[in-house]
PDB file of N, CA and C in Angstrom:
ATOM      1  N   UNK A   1      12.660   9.869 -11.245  1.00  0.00           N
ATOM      2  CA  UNK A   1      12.279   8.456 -11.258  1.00  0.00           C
ATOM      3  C   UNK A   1      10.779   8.337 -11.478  1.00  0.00           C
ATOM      4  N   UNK A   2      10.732   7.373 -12.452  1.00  0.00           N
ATOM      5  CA  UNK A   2       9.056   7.369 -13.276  1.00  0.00           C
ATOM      6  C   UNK A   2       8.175   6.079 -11.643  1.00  0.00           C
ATOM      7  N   UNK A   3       7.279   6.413 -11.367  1.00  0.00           N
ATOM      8  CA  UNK A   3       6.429   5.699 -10.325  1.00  0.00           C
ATOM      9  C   UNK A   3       5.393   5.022 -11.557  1.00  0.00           C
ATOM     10  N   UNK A   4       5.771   3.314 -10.963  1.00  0.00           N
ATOM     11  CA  UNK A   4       4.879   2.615 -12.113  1.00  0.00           C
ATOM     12  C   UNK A   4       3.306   2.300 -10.828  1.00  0.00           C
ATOM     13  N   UNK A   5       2.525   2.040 -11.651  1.00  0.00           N
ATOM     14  CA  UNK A   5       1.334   1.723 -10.484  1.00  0.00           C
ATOM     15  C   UNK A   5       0.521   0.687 -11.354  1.00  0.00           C
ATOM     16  N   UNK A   6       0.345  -0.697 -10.845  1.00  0.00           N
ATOM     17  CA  UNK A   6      -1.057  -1.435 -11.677  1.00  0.00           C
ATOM     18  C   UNK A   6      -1.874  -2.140 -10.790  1.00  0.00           C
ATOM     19  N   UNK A   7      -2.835  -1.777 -11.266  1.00  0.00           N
ATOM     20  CA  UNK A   7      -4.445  -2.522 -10.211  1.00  0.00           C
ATOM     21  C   UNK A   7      -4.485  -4.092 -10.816  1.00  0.00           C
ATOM     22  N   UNK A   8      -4.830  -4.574  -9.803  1.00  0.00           N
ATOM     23  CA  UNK A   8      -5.319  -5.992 -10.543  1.00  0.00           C
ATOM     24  C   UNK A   8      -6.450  -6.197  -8.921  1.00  0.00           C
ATOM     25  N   UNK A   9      -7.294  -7.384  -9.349  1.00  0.00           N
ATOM     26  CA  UNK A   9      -8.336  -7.901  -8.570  1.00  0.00           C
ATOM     27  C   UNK A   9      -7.766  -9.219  -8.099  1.00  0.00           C
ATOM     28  N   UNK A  10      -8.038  -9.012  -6.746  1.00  0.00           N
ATOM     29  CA  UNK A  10      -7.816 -10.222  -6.004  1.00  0.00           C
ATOM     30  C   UNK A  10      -8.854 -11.180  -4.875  1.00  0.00           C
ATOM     31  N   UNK A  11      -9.734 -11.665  -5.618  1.00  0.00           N
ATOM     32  CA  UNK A  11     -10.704 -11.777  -4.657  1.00  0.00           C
ATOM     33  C   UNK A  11     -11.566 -10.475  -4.553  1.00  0.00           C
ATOM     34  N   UNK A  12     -11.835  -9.904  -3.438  1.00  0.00           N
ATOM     35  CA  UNK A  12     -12.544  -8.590  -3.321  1.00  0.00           C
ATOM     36  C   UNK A  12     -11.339  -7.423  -2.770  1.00  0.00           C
ATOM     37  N   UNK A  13     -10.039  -8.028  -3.009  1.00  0.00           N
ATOM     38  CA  UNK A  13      -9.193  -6.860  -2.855  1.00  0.00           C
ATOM     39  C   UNK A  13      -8.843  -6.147  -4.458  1.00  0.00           C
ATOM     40  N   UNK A  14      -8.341  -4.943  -4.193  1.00  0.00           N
ATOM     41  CA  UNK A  14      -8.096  -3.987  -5.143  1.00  0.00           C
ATOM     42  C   UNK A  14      -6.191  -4.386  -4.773  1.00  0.00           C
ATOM     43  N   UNK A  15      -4.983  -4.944  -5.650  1.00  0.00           N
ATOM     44  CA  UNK A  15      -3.813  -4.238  -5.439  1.00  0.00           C
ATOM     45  C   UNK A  15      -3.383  -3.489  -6.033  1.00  0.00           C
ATOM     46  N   UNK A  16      -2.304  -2.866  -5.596  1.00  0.00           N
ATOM     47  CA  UNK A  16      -1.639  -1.682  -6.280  1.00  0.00           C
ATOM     48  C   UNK A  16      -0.430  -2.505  -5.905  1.00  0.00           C
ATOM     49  N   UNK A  17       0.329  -2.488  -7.363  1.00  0.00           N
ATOM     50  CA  UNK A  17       1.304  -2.428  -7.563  1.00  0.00           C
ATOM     51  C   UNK A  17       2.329  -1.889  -7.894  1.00  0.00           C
ATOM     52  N   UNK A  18       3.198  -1.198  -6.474  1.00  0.00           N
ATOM     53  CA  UNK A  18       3.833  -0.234  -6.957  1.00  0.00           C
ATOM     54  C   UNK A  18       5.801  -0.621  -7.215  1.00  0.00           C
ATOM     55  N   UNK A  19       5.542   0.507  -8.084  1.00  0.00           N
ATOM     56  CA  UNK A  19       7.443  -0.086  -8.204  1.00  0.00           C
ATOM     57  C   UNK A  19       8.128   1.379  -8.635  1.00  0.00           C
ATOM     58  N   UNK A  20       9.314   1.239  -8.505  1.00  0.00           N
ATOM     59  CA  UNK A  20       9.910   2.772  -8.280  1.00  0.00           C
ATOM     60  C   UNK A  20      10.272   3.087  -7.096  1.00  0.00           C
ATOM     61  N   UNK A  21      10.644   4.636  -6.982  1.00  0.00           N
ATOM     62  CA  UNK A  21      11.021   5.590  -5.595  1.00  0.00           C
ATOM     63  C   UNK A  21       8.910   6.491  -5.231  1.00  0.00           C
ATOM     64  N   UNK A  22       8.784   5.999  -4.039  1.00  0.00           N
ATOM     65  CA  UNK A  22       7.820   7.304  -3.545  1.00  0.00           C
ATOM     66  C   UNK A  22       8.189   8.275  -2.961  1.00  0.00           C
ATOM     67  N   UNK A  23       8.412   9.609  -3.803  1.00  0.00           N
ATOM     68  CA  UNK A  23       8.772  10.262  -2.760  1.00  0.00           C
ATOM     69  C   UNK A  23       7.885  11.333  -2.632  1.00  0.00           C
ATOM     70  N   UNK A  24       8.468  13.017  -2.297  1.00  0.00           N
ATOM     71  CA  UNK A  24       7.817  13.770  -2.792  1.00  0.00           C
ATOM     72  C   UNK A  24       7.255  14.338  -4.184  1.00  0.00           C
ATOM     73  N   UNK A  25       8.067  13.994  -4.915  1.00  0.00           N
ATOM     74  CA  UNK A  25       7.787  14.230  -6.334  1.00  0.00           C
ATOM     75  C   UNK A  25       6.767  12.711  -6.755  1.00  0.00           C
ATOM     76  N   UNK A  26       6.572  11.973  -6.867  1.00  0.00           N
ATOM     77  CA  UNK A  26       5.730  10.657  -7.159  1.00  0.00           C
ATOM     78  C   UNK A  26       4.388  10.523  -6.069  1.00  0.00           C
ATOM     79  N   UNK A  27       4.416  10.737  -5.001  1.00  0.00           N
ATOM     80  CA  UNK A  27       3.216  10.521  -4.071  1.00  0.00           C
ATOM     81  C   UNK A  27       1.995  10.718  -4.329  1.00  0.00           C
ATOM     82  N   UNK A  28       2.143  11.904  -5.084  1.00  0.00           N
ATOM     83  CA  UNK A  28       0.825  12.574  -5.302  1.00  0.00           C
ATOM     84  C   UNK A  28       0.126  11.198  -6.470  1.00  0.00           C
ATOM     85  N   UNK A  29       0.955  11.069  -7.576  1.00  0.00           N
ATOM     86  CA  UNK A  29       0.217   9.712  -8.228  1.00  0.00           C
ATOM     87  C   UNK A  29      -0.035   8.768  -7.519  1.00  0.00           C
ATOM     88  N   UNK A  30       0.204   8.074  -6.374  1.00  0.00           N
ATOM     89  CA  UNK A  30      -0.107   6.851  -5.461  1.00  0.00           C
ATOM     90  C   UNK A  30      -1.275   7.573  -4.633  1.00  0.00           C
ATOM     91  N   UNK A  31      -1.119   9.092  -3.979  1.00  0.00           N
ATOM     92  CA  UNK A  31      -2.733   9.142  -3.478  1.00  0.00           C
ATOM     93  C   UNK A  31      -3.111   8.836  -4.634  1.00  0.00           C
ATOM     94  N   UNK A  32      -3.412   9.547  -5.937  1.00  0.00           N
ATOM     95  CA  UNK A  32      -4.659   9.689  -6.773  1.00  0.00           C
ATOM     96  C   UNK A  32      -5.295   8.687  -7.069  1.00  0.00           C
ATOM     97  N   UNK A  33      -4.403   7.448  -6.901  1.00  0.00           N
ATOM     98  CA  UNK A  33      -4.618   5.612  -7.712  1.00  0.00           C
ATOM     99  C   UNK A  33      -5.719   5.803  -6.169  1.00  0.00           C
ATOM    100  N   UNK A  34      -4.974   5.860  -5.248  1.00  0.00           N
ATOM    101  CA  UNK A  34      -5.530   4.704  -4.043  1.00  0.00           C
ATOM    102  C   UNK A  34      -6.892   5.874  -4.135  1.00  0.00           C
ATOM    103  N   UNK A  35      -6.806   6.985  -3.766  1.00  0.00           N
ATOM    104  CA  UNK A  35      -8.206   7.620  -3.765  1.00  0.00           C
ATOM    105  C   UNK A  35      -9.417   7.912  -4.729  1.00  0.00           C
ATOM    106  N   UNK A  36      -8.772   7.344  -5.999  1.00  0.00           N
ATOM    107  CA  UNK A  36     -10.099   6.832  -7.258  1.00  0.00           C
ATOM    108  C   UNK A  36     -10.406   5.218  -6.977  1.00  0.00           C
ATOM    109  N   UNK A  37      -9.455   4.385  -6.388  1.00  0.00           N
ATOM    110  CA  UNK A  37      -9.490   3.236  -5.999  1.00  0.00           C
ATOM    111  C   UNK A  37     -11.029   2.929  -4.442  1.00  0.00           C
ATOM    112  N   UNK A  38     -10.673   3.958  -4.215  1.00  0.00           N
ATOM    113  CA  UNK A  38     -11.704   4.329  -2.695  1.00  0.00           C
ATOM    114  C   UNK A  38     -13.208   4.949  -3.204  1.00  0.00           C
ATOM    115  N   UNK A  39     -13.360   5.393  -4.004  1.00  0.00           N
ATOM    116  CA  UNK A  39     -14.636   6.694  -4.557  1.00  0.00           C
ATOM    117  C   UNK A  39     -15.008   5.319  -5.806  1.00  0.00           C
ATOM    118  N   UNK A  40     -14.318   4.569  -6.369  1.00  0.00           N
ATOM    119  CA  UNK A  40     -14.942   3.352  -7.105  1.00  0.00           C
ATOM    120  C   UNK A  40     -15.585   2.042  -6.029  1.00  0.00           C
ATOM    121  N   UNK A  41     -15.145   2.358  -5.149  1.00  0.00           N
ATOM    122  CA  UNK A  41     -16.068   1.500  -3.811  1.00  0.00           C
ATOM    123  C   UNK A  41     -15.031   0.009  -3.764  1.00  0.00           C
ATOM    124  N   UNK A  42     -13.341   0.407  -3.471  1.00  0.00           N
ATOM    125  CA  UNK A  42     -12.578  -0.492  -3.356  1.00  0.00           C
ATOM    126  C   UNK A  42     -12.520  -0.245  -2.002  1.00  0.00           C
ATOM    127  N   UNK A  43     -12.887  -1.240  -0.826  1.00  0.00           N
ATOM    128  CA  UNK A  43     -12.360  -0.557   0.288  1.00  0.00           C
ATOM    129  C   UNK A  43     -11.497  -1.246   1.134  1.00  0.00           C
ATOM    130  N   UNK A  44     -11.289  -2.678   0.485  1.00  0.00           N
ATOM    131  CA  UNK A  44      -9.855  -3.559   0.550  1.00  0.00           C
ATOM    132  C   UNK A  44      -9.087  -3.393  -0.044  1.00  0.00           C
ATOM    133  N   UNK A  45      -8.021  -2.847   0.351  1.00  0.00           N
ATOM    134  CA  UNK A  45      -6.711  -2.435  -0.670  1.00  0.00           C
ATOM    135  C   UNK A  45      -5.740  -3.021  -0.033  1.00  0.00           C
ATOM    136  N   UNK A  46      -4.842  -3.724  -1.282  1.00  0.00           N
ATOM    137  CA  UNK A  46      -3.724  -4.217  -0.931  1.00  0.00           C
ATOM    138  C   UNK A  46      -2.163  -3.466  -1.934  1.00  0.00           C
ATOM    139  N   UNK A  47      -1.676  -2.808  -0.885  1.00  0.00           N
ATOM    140  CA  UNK A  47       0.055  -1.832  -1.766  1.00  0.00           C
ATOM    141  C   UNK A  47       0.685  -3.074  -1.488  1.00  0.00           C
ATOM    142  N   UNK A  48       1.228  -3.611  -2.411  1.00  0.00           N
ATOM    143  CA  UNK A  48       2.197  -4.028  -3.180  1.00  0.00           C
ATOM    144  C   UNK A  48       3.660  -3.184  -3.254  1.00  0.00           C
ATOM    145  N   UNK A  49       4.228  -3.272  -1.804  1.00  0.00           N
ATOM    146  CA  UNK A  49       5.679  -2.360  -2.123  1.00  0.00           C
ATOM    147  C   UNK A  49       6.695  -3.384  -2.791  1.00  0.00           C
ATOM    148  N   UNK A  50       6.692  -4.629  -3.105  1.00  0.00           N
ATOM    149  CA  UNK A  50       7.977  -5.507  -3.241  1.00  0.00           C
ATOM    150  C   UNK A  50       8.566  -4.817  -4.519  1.00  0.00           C
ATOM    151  N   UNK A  51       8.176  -3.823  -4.710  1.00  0.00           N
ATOM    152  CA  UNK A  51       9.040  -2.830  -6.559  1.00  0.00           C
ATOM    153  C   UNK A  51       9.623  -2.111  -5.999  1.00  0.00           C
ATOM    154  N   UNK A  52       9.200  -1.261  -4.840  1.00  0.00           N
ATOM    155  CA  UNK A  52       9.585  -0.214  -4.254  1.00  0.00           C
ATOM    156  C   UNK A  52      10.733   0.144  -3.774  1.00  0.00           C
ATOM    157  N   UNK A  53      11.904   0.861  -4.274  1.00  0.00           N
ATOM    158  CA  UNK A  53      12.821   1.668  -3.754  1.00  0.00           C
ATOM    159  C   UNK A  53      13.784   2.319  -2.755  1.00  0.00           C
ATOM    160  N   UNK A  54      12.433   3.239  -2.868  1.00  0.00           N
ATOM    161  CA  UNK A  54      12.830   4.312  -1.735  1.00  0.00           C
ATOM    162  C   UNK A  54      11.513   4.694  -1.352  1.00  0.00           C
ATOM    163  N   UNK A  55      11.126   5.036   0.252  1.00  0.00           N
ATOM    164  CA  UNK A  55       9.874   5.456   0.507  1.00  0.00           C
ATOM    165  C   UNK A  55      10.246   6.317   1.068  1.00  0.00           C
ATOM    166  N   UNK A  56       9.886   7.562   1.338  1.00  0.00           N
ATOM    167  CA  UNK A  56       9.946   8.744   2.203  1.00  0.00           C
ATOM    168  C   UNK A  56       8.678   9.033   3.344  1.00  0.00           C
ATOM    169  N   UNK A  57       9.098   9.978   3.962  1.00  0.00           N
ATOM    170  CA  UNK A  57       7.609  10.466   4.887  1.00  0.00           C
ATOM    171  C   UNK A  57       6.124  10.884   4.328  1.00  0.00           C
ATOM    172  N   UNK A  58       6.835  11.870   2.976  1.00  0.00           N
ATOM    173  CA  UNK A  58       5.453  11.988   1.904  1.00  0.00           C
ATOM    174  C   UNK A  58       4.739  10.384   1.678  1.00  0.00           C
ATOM    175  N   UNK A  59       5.645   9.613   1.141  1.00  0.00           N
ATOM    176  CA  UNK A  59       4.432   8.159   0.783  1.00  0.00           C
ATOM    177  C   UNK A  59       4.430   7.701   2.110  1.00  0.00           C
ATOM    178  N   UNK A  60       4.821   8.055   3.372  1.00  0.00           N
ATOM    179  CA  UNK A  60       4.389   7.364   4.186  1.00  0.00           C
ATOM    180  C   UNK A  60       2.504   7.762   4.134  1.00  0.00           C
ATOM    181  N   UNK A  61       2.639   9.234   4.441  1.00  0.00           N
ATOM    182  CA  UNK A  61       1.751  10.259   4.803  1.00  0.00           C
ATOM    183  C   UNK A  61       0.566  10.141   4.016  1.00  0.00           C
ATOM    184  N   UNK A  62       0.713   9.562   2.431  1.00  0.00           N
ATOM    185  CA  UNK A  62      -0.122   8.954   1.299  1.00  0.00           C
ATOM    186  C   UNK A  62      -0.628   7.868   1.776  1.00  0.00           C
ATOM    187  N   UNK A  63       0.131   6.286   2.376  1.00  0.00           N
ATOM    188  CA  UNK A  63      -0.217   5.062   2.942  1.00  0.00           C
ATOM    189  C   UNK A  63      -1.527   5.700   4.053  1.00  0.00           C
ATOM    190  N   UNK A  64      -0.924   6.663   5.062  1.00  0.00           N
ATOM    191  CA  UNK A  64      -1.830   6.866   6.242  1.00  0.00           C
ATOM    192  C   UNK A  64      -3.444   7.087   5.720  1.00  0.00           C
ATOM    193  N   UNK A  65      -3.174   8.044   4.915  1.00  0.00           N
ATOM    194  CA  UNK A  65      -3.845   9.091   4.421  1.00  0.00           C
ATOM    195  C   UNK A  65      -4.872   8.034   3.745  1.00  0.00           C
ATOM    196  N   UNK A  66      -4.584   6.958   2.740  1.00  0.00           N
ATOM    197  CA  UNK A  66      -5.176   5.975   2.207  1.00  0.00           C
ATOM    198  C   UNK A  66      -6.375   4.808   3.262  1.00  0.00           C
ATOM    199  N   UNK A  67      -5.543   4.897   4.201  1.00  0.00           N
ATOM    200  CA  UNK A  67      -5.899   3.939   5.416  1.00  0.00           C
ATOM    201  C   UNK A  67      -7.098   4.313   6.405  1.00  0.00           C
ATOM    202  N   UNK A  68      -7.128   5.701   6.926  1.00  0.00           N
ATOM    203  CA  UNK A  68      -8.277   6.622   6.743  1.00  0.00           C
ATOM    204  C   UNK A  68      -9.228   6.608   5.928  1.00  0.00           C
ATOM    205  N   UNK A  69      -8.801   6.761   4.721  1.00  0.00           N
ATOM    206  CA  UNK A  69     -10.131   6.364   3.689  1.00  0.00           C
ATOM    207  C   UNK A  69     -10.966   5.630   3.868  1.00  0.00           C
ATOM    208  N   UNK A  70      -9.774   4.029   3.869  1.00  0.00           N
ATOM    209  CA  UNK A  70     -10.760   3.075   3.711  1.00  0.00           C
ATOM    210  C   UNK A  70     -11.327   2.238   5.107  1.00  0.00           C
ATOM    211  N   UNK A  71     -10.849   3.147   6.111  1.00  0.00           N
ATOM    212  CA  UNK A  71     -11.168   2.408   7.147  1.00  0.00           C
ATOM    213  C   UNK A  71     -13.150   3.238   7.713  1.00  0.00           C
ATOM    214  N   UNK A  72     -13.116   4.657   7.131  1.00  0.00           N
ATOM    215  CA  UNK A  72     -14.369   5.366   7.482  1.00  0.00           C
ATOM    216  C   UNK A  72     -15.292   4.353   6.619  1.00  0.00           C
ATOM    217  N   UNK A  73     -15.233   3.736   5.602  1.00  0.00           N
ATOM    218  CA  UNK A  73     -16.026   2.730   4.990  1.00  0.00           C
ATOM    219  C   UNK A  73     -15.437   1.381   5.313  1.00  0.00           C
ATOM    220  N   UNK A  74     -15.483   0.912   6.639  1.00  0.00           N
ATOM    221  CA  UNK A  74     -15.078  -0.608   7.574  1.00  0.00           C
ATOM    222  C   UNK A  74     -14.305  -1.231   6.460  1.00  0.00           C
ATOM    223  N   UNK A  75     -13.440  -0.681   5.670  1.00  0.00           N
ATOM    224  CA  UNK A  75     -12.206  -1.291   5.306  1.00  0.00           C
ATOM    225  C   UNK A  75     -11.102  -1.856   5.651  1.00  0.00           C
ATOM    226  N   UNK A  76     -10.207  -2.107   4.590  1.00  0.00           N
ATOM    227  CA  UNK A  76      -8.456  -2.490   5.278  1.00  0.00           C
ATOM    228  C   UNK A  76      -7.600  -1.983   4.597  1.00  0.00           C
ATOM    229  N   UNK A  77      -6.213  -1.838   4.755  1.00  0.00           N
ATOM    230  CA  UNK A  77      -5.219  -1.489   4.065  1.00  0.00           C
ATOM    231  C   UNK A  77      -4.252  -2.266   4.161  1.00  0.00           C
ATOM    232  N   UNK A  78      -3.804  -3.275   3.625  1.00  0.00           N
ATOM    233  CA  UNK A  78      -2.743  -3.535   3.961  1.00  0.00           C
ATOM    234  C   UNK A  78      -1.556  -3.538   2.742  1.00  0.00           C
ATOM    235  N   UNK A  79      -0.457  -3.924   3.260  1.00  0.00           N
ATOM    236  CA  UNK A  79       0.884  -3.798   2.800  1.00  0.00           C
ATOM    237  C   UNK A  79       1.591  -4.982   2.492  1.00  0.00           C
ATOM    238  N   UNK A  80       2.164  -5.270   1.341  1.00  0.00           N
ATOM    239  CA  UNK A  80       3.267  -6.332   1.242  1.00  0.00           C
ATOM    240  C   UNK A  80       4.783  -5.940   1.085  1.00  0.00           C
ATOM    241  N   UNK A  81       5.515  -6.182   1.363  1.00  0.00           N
ATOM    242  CA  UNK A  81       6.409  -5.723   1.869  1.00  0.00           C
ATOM    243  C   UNK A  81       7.758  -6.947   2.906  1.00  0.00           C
ATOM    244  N   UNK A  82       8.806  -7.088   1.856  1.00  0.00           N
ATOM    245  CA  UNK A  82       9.916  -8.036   2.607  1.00  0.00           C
ATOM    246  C   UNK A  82      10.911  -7.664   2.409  1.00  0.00           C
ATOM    247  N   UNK A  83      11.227  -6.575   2.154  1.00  0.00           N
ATOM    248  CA  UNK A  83      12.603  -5.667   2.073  1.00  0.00           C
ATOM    249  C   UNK A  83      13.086  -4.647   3.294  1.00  0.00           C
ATOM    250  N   UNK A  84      14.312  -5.373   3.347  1.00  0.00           N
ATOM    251  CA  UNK A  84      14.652  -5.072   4.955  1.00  0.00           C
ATOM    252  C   UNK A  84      14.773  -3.344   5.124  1.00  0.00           C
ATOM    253  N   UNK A  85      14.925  -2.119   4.168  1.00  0.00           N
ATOM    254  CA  UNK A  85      15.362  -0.918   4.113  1.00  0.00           C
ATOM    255  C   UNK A  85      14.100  -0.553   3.833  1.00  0.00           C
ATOM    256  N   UNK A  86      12.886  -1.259   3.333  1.00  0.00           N
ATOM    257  CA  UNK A  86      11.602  -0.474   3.314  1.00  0.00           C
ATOM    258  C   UNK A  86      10.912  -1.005   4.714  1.00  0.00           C
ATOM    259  N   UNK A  87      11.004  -1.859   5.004  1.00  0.00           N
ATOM    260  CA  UNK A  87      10.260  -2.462   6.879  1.00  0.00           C
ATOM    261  C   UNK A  87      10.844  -1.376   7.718  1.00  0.00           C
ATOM    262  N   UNK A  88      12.205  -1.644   7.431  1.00  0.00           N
ATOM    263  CA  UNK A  88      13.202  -0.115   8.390  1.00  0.00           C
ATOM    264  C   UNK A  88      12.593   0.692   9.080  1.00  0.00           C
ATOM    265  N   UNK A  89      11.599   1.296   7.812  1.00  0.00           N
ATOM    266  CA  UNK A  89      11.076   3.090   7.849  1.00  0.00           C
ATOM    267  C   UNK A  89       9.699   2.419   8.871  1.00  0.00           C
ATOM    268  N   UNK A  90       9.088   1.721   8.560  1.00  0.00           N
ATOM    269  CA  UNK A  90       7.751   1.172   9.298  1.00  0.00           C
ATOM    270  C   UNK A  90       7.922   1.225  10.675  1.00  0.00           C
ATOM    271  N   UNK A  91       9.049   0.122  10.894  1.00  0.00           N
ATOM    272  CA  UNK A  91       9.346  -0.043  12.210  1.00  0.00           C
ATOM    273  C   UNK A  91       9.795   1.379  13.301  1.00  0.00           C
ATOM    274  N   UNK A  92      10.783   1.990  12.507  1.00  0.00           N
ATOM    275  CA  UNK A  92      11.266   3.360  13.075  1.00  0.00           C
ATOM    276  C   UNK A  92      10.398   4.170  13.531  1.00  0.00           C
ATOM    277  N   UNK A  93       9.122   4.282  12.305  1.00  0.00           N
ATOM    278  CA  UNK A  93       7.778   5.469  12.502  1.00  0.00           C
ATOM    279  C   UNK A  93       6.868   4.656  13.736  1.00  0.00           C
ATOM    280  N   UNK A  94       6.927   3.266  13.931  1.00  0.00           N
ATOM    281  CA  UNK A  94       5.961   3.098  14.462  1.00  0.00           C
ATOM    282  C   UNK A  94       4.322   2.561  13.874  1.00  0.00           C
ATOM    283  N   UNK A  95       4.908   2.606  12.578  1.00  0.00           N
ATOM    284  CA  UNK A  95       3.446   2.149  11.774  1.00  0.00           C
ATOM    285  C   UNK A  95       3.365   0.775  11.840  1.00  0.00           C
ATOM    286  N   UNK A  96       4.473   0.024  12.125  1.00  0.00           N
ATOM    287  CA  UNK A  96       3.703  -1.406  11.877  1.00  0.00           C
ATOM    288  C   UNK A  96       2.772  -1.742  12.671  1.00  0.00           C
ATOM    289  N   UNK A  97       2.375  -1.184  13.789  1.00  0.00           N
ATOM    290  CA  UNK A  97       1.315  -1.011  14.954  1.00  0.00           C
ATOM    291  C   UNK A  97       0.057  -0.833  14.105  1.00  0.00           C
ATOM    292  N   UNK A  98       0.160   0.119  12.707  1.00  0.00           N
ATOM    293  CA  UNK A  98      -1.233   0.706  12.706  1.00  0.00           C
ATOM    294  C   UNK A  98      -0.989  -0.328  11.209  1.00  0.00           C
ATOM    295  N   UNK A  99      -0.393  -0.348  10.505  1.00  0.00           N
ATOM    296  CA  UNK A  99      -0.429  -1.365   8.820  1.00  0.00           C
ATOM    297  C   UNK A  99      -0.082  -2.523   9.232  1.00  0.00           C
ATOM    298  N   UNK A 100      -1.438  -4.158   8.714  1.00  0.00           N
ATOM    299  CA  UNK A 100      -0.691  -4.681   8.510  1.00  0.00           C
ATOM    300  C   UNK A 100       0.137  -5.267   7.365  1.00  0.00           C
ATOM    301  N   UNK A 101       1.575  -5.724   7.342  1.00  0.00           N
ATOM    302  CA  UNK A 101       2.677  -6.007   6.821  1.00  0.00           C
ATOM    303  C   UNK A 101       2.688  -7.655   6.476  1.00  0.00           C
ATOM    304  N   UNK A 102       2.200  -7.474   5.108  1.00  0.00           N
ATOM    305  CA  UNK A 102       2.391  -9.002   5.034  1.00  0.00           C
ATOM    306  C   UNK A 102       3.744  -9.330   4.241  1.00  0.00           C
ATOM    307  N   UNK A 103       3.927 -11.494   4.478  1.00  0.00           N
ATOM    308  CA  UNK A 103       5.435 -11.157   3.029  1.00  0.00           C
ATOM    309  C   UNK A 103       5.150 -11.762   2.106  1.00  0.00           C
ATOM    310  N   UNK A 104       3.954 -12.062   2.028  1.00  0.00           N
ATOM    311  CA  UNK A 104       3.461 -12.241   0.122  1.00  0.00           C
ATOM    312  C   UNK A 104       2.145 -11.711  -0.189  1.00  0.00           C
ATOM    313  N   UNK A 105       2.223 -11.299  -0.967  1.00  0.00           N
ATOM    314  CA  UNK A 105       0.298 -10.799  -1.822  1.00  0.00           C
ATOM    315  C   UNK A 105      -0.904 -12.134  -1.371  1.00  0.00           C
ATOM    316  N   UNK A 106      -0.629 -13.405  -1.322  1.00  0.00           N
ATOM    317  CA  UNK A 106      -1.259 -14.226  -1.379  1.00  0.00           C
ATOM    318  C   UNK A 106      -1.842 -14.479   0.417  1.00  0.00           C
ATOM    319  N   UNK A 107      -0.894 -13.998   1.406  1.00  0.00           N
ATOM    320  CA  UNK A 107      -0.811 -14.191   2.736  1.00  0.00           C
ATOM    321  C   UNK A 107      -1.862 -12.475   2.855  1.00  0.00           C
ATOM    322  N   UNK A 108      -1.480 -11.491   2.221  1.00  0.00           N
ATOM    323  CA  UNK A 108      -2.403 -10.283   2.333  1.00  0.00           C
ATOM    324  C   UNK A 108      -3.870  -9.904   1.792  1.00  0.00           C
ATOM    325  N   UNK A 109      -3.971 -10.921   0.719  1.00  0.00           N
ATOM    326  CA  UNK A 109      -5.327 -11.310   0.474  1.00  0.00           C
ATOM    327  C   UNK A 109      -6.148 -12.640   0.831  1.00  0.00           C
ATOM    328  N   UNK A 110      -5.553 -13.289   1.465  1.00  0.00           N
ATOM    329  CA  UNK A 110      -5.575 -14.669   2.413  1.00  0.00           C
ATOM    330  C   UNK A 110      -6.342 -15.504   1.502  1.00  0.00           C
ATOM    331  N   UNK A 111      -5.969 -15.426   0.350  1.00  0.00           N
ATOM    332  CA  UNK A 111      -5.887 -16.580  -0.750  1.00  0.00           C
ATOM    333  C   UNK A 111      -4.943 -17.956  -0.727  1.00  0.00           C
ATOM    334  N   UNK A 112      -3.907 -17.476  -0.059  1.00  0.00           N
ATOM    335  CA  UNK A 112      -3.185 -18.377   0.371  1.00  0.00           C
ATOM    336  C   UNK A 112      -3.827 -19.931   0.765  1.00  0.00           C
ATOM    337  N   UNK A 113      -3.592 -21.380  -0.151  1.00  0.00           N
ATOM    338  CA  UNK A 113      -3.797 -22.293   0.705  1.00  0.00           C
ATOM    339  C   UNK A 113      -3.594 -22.491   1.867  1.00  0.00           C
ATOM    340  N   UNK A 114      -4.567 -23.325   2.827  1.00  0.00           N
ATOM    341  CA  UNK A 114      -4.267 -23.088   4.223  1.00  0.00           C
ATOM    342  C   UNK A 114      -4.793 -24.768   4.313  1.00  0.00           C
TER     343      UNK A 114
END
């Protein structure tokens, strides 16, 4: 399964838009986006899972791994995400404690009218 990935600007966030399966075989392209995304001095990042599949422990371990990055430079990471079999894995691991989980791009870059 081909892992699609596209950046777009949102305000001063960076998203990634991902769509496909992350697994072990694909992860390694989602670090490389988010960690040239981090070393170009993005340190608001917003993943875009609403494409997404299947996630495994590897893209969990990529998300973490990303979040670290951008948090040693007073960043954020967050996640969009409204699919009940990808929240699943969040909730189970315990990450929704540490990501937050928004349910639209617009509510995660708080562009959202208010």
């Amino acid at each position: 399964m081909e892992l699609g990935l596209d950046v777009q600007r949102v305000d001063s966030h960076a998203v990634v838009d991902v769509k496909g399966e992350i697994d072990v075989y694909t992860a390694p392209k989602l670090r490389e986006k988010l960690i040239e995304l981090v070393s170009e001095g993005s340190y608001d990042v917003v993943v875009n899972l609403e494409g997404v599949d299947f996630l495994d422990s590897t893209g969990l371990g990529v998300l973490v791994g990303a979040l670290k990055r951008v948090k040693a430079h007073d960043g954020s990471l967050s996640l969009v995400c409204t699919q009940d079999k990808i929240l699943k894995i969040f909730k189970i691991t315990g990450l929704t404690k540490v990501f937050p989980i928004h349910g639209s791009l617009e509510e995660a870059t708080g562009s959202a009218a208010s």
